[in-house]
Protein backbone atom coordinates (compact mmCIF):
# COMPACT_ATOMS: atom_id res chain seq x y z
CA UNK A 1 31.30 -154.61 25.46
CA UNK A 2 31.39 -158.27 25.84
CA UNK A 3 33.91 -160.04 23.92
CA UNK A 4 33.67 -162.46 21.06
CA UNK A 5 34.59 -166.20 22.11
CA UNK A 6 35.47 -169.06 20.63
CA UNK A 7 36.58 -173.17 21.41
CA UNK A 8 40.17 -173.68 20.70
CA UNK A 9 40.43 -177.45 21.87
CA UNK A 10 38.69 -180.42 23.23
CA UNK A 11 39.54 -183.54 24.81
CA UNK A 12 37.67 -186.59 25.69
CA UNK A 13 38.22 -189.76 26.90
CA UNK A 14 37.49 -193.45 25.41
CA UNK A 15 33.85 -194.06 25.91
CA UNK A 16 32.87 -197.56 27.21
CA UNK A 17 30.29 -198.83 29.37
CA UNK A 18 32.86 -199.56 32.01
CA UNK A 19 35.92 -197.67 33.56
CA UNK A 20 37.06 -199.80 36.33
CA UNK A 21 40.96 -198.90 35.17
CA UNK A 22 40.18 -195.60 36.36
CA UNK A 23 38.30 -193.93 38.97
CA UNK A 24 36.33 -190.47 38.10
CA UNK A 25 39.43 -188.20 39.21
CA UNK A 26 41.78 -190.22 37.08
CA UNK A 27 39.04 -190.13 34.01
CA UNK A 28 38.31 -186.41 34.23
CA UNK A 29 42.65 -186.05 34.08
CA UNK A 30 42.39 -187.79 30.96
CA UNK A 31 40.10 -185.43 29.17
CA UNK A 32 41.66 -182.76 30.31
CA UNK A 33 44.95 -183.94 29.34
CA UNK A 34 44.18 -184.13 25.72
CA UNK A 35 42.23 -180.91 25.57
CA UNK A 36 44.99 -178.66 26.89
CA UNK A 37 47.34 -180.95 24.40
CA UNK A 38 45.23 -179.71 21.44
CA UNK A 39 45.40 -176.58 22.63
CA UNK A 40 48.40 -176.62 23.25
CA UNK A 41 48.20 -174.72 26.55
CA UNK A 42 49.73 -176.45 30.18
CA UNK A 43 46.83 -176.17 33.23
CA UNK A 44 48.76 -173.23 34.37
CA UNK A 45 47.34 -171.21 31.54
CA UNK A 46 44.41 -171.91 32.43
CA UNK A 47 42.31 -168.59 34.64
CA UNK A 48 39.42 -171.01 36.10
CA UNK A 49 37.12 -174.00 35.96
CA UNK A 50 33.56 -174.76 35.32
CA UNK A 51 32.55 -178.87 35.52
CA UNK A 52 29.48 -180.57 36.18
CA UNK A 53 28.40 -184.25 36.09
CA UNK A 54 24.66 -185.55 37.80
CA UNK A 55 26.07 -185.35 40.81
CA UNK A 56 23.34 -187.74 42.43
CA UNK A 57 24.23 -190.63 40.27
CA UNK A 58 27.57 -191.22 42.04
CA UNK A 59 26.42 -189.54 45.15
CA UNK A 60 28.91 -187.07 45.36
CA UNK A 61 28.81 -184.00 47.15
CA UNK A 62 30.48 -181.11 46.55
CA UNK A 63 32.06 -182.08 43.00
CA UNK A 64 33.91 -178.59 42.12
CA UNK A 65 36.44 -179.74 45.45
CA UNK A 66 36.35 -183.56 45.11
CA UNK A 67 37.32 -183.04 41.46
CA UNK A 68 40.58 -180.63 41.91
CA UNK A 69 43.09 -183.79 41.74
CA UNK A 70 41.37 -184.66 38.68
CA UNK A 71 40.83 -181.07 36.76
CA UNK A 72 44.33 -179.61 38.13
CA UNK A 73 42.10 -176.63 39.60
CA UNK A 74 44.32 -176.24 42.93
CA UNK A 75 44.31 -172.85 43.38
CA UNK A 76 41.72 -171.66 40.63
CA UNK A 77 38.57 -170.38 40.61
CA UNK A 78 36.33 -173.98 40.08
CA UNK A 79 32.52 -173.86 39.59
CA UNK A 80 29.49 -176.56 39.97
CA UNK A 81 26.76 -177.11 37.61
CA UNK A 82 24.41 -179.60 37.22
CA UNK A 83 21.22 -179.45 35.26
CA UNK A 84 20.43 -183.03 34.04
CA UNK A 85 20.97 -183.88 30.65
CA UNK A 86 21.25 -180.50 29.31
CA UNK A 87 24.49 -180.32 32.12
CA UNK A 88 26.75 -180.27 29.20
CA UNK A 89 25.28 -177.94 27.05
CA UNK A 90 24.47 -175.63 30.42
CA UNK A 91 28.65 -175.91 30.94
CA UNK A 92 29.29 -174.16 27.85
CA UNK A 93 27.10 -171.85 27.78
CA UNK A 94 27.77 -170.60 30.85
CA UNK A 95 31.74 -171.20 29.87
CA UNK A 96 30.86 -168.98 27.37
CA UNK A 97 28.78 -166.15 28.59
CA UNK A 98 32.15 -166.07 31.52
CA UNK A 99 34.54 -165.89 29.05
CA UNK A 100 32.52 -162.87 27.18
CA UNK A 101 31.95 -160.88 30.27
CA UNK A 102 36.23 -160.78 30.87
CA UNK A 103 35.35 -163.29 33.76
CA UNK A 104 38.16 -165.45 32.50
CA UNK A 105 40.56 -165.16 29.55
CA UNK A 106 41.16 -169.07 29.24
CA UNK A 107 38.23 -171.14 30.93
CA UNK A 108 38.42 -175.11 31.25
CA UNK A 109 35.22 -176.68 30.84
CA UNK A 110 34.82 -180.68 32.18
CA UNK A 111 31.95 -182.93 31.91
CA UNK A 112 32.01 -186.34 33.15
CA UNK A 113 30.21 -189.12 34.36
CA UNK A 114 30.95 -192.61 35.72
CA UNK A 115 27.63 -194.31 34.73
CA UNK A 116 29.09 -197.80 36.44
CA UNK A 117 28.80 -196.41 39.72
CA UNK A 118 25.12 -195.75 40.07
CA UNK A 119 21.88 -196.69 38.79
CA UNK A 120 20.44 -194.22 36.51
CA UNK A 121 16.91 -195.10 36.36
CA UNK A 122 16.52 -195.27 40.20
CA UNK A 123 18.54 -191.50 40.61
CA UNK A 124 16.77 -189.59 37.62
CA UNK A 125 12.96 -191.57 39.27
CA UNK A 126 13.87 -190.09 42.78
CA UNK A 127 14.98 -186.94 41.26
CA UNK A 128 11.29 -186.10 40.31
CA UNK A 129 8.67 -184.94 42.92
CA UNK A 130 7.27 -188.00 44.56
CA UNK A 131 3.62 -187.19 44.57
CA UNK A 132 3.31 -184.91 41.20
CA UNK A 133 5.69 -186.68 38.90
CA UNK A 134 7.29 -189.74 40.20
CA UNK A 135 4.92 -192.48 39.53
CA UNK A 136 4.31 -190.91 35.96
CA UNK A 137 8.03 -190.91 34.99
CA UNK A 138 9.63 -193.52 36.46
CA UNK A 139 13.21 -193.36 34.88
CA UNK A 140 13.86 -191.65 31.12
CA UNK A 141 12.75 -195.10 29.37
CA UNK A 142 9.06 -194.35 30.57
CA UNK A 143 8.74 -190.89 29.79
CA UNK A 144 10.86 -191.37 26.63
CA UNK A 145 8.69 -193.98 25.71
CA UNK A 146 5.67 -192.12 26.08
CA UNK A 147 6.99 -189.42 23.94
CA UNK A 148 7.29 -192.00 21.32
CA UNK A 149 4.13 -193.42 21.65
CA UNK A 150 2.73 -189.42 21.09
CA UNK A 151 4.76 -188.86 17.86
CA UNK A 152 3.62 -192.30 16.37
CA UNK A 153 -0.34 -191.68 16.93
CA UNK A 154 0.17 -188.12 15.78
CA UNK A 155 1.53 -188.99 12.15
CA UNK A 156 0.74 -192.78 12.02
CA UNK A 157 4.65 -193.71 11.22
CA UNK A 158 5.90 -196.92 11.81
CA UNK A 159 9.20 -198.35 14.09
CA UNK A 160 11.21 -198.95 11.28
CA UNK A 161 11.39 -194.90 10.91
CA UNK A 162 13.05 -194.82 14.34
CA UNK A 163 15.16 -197.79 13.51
CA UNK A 164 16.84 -195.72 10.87
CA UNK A 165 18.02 -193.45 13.29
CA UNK A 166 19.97 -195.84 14.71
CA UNK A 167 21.64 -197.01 11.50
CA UNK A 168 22.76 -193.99 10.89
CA UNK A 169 24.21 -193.03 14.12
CA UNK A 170 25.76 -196.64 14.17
CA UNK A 171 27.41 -196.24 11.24
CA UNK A 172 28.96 -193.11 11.89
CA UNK A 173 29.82 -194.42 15.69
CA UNK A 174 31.75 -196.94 13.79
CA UNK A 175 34.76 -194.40 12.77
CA UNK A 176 34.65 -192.50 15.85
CA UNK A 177 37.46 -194.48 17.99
CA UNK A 178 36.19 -192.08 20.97
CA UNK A 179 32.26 -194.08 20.79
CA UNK A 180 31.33 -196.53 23.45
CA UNK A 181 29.46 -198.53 20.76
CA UNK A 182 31.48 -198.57 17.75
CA UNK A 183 29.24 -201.51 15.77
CA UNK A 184 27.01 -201.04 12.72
CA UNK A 185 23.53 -202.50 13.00
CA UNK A 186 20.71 -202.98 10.59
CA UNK A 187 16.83 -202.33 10.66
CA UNK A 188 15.74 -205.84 11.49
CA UNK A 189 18.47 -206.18 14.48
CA UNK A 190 16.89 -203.14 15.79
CA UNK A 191 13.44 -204.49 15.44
CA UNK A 192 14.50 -207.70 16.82
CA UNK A 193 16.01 -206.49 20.42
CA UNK A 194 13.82 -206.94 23.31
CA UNK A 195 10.77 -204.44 23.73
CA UNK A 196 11.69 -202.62 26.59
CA UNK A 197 9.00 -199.82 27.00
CA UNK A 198 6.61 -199.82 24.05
CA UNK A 199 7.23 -198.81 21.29
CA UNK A 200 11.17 -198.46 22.58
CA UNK A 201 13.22 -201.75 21.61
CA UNK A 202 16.84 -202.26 23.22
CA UNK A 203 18.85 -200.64 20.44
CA UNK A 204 16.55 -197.75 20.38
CA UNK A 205 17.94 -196.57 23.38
CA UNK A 206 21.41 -195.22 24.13
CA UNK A 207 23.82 -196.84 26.32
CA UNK A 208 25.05 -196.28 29.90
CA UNK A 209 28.47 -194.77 29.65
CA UNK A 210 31.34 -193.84 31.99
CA UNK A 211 33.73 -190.68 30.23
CA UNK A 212 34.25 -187.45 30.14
CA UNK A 213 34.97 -184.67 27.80
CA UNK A 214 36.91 -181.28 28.33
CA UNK A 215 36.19 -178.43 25.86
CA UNK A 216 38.33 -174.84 26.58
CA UNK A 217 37.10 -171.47 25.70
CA UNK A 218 39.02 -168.50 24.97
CA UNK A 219 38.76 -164.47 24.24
CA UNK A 220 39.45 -163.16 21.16
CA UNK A 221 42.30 -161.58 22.43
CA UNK A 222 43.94 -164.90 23.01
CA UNK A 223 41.62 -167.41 20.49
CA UNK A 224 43.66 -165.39 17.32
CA UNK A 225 47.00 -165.84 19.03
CA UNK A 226 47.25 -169.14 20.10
CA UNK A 227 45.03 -171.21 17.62
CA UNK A 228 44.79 -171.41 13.67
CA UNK A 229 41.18 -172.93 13.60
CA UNK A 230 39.15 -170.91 16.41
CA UNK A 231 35.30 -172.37 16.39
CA UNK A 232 33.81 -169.02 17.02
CA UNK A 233 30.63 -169.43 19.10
CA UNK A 234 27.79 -167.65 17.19
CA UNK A 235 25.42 -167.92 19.44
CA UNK A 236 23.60 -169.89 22.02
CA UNK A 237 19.80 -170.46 22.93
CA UNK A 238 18.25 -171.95 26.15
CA UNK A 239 15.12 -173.14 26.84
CA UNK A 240 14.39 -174.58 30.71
CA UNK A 241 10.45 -174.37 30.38
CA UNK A 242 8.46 -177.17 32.93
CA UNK A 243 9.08 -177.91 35.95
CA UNK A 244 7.12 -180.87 36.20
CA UNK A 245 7.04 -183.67 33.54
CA UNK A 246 2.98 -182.91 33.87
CA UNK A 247 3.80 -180.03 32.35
CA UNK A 248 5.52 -181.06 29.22
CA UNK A 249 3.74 -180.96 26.00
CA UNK A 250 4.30 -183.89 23.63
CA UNK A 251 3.10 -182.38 20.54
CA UNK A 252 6.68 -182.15 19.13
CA UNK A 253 9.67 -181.14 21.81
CA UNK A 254 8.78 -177.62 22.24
CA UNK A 255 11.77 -176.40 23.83
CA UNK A 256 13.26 -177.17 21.22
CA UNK A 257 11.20 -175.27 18.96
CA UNK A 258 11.20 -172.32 21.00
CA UNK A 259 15.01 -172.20 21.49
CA UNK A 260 15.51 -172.94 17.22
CA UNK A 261 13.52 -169.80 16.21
CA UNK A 262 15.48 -167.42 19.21
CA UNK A 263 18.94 -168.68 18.07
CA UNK A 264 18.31 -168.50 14.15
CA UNK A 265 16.85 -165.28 14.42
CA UNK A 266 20.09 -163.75 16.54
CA UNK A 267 22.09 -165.44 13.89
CA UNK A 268 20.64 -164.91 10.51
CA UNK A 269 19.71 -168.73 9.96
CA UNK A 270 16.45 -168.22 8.01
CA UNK A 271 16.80 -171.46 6.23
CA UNK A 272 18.42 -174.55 9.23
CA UNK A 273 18.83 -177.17 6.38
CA UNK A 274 20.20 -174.87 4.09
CA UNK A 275 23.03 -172.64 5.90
CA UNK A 276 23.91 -175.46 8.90
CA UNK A 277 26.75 -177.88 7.64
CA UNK A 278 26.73 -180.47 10.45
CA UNK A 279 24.42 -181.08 13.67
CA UNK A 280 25.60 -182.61 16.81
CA UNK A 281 22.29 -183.44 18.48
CA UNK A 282 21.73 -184.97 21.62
CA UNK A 283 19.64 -188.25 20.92
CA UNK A 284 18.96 -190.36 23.60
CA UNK A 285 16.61 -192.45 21.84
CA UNK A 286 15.66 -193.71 18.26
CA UNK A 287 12.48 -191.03 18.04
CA UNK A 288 13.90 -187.87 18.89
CA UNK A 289 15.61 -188.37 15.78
CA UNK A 290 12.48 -188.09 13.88
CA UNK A 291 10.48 -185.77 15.89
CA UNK A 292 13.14 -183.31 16.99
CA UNK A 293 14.22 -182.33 13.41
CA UNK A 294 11.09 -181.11 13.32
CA UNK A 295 10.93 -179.35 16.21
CA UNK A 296 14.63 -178.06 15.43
CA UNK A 297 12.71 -176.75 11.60
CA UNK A 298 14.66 -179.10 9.25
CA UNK A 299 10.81 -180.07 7.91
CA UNK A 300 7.70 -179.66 8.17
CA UNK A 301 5.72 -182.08 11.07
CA UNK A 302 5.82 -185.65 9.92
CA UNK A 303 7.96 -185.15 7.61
CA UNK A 304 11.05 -186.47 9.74
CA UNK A 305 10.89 -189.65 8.32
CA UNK A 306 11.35 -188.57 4.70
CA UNK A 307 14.58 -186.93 5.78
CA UNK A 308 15.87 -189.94 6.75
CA UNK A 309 14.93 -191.99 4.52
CA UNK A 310 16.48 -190.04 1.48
CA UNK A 311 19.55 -189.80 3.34
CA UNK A 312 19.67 -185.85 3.85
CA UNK A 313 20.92 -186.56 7.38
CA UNK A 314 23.69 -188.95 6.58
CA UNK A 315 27.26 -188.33 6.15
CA UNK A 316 27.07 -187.74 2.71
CA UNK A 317 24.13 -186.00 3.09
CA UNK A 318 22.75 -182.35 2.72
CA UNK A 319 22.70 -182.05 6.63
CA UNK A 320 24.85 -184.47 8.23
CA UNK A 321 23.71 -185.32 11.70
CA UNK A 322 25.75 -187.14 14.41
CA UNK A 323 28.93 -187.87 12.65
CA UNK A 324 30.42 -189.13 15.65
CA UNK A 325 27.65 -191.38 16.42
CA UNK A 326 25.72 -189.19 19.19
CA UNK A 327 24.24 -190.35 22.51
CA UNK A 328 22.82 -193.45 20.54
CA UNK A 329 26.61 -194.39 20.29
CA UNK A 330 27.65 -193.48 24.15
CA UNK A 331 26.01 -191.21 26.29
CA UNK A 332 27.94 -190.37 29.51
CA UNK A 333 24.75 -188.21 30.75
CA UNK A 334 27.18 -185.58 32.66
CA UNK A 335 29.32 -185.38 29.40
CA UNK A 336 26.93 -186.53 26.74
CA UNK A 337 25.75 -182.47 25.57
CA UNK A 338 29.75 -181.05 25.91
CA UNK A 339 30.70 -183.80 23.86
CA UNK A 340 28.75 -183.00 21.48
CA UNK A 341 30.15 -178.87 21.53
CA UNK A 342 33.68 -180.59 21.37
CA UNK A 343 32.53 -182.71 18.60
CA UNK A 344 30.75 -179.69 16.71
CA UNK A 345 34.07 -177.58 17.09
CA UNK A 346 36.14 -180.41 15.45
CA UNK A 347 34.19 -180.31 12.91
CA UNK A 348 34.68 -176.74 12.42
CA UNK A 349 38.47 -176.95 13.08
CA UNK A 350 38.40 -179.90 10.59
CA UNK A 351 39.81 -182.16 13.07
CA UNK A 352 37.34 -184.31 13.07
CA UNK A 353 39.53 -187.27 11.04
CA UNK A 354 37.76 -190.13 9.94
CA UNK A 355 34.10 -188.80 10.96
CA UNK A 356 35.00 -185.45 9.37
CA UNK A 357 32.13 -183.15 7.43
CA UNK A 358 33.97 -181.73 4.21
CA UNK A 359 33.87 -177.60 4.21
CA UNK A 360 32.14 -177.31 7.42
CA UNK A 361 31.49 -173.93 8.25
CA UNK A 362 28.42 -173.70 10.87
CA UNK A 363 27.95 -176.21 13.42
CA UNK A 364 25.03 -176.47 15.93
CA UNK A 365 25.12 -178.71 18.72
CA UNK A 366 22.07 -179.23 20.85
CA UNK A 367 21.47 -180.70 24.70
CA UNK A 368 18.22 -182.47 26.23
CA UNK A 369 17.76 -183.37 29.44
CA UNK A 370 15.22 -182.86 32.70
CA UNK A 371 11.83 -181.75 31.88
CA UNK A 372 12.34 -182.07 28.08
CA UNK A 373 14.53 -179.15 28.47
CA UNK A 374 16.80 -177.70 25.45
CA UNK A 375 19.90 -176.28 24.64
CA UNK A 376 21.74 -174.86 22.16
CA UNK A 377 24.75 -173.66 20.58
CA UNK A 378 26.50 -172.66 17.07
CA UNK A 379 29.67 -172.70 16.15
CA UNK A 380 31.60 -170.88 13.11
CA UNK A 381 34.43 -170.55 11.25
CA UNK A 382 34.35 -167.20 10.68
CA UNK A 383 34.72 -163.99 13.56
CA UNK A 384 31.17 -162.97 14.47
């Protein structure tokens, strides 16, 4: 029978859009540091290691070794993965599916990424076939952008819906002393910023990041023991559906979609905006804030906007999302979707401080990456 799992601390390091105190060994220690500090567990506690980063942006080989000085895995069992953007998300889920089989008792999970050391729109480009999908997707800005492009003829919204998205994620970057970009903006600075890939303007788009984030799972056998405030994973969801960017439909992210209705169904979530207290999504870009809620089923198609607008997505909203500012805020692609599990757990452990949810009892935390893939995970307070 598998067992019942849940977070019982996270770590992360300061997020900035250069580490050159530090190099990627010494910035995975970090994270790691403070994780097994808030759980208060030493590395010798811990059974085994799973990390990941995109290991073709620093061209690194072999990660899992080069990493040990960094992770403290000398002698443990240490796993690769890599799976784009959704790399975070794909850590913890495998974390915890390892965890539930009796794999591990204790598992640290790392994510990391040293965005200053390579150049992410030449990797992810080459990373696509070169005669199917290159030329069409040259970097995430063009396929991003063409996403946005699709939402925008479909409902006939304007920028300053996407600009919104930014606000909001701004403002709540601004309390999280964790965020890369920790500096509220307005509509009409957003508007302003150079057109990089229409409709996409500068602050649309998230940063380029170097951190990394450490998140460690336990069985309930030890969760119950050793920590007051388990986050108790609920469930998880994953959706991994093109292979080629050809393939991807842009009528609404339909991983996404798919992924939603598996996990709320295996979880009794009939109603997202009514029974989740907090979202930590992965947003790369100003858009997927609109379009994604509505793959995710906060509202109806088109009716993204609205939700913004009225403010049921802020922090003193019905559904806060991003409270810690999301990707929009700092996106360290190898850590970006485990950041946002560690932030979803604090939330539940209400250690969240300044960027805190009150009484937040369900979490979901999403990741997005490669073919428009999606992941997801929830999070409770209470023993499933």
């Amino acid at each position: 029978m598998a067992r019942r799992v849940a977070v019982i601390g996270s770590g992360q390091t300061y997020h900035t859009g250069g580490r050159s105190d530090v190099n990627g060994q010494e910035m995975i220690t970090e994270a790691v540091t403070r994780a097994l500090t808030a759980a208060q567990l030493t590395i010798d506690d811990i059974d085994g290691i799973v990390i990941g980063n995109m290991d073709h942006f620093e061209g690194i080989n072999y990660v899992d070794s080069w990493s040990v000085p960094g992770t403290g895995g000398t002698m443990k069992p240490v796993i690769k993965l890599t799976t784009g953007g959704t790399t975070g998300t794909t850590l913890a889920i495998a974390g915890y599916h390892m965890v539930a089989s009796g794999l591990f008792s204790k598992l640290l999970v790392i994510g990391w990424e040293k965005n200053t050391e390579s150049d992410t729109t030449a990797a992810i480009t080459t990373a696509f076939d070169p005669i199917w999908d290159r030329l069409v997707f040259a970097g995430a800005i063009g396929g991003l952008a063409v996403e946005a492009q699709a939402y925008l003829a479909r409902h006939n919204h304007k920028k300053e819906d996407a600009a919104r998205v930014v606000v909001r994620d701004r403002k709540n970057g601004a309390n999280n002393p964790f965020a890369h970009v920790q500096k509220e903006t307005t509509i009409k600075q957003v508007m302003a910023s150079p057109l990089i890939a229409d409709p996409l303007h500068w602050l649309d788009m998230c940063p380029r990041t170097d951190g990394a984030c450490a998140v460690i799972f336990a069985d309930e056998y030890v969760a119950e023991k050793i920590c007051d405030k388990p986050a108790w994973v609920l469930g998880t969801s994953v959706r991994h559906n093109a292979s080629f960017t050809t393939d991807v439909s842009l009528d609404g992210l339909k991983s996404m979609e798919s992924a939603a209705k598996e996990l709320f169904s295996k979880t009794g979530i009939t109603d997202p905006l009514k029974q989740l207290d907090v979202i930590e999504m992965y947003l790369p870009y100003s858009y997927a804030g609109l379009s994604w809620i509505e793959s995710l089923g906060l509202c109806k198609p088109g009716e993204g906007p609205k939700l913004l607008w009225d403010g049921v997505t802020d922090m003193d909203g019905e559904l806060p999302i991003n409270p810690s500012g999301g990707p929009i805020c700092g996106n360290p692609i190898g850590a970006t979707a485990l950041i946002r599990v560690a932030e979803a757990t604090l939330q539940i452990q209400n250690r969240a401080e300044a960027r805190q949810v009150k009484d937040a009892k369900v979490a979901l935390a999403t990741g997005f990456g490669g073919c428009f893939w999606t992941d997801l995970l929830l999070f409770g307070a209470q023993k499933p």
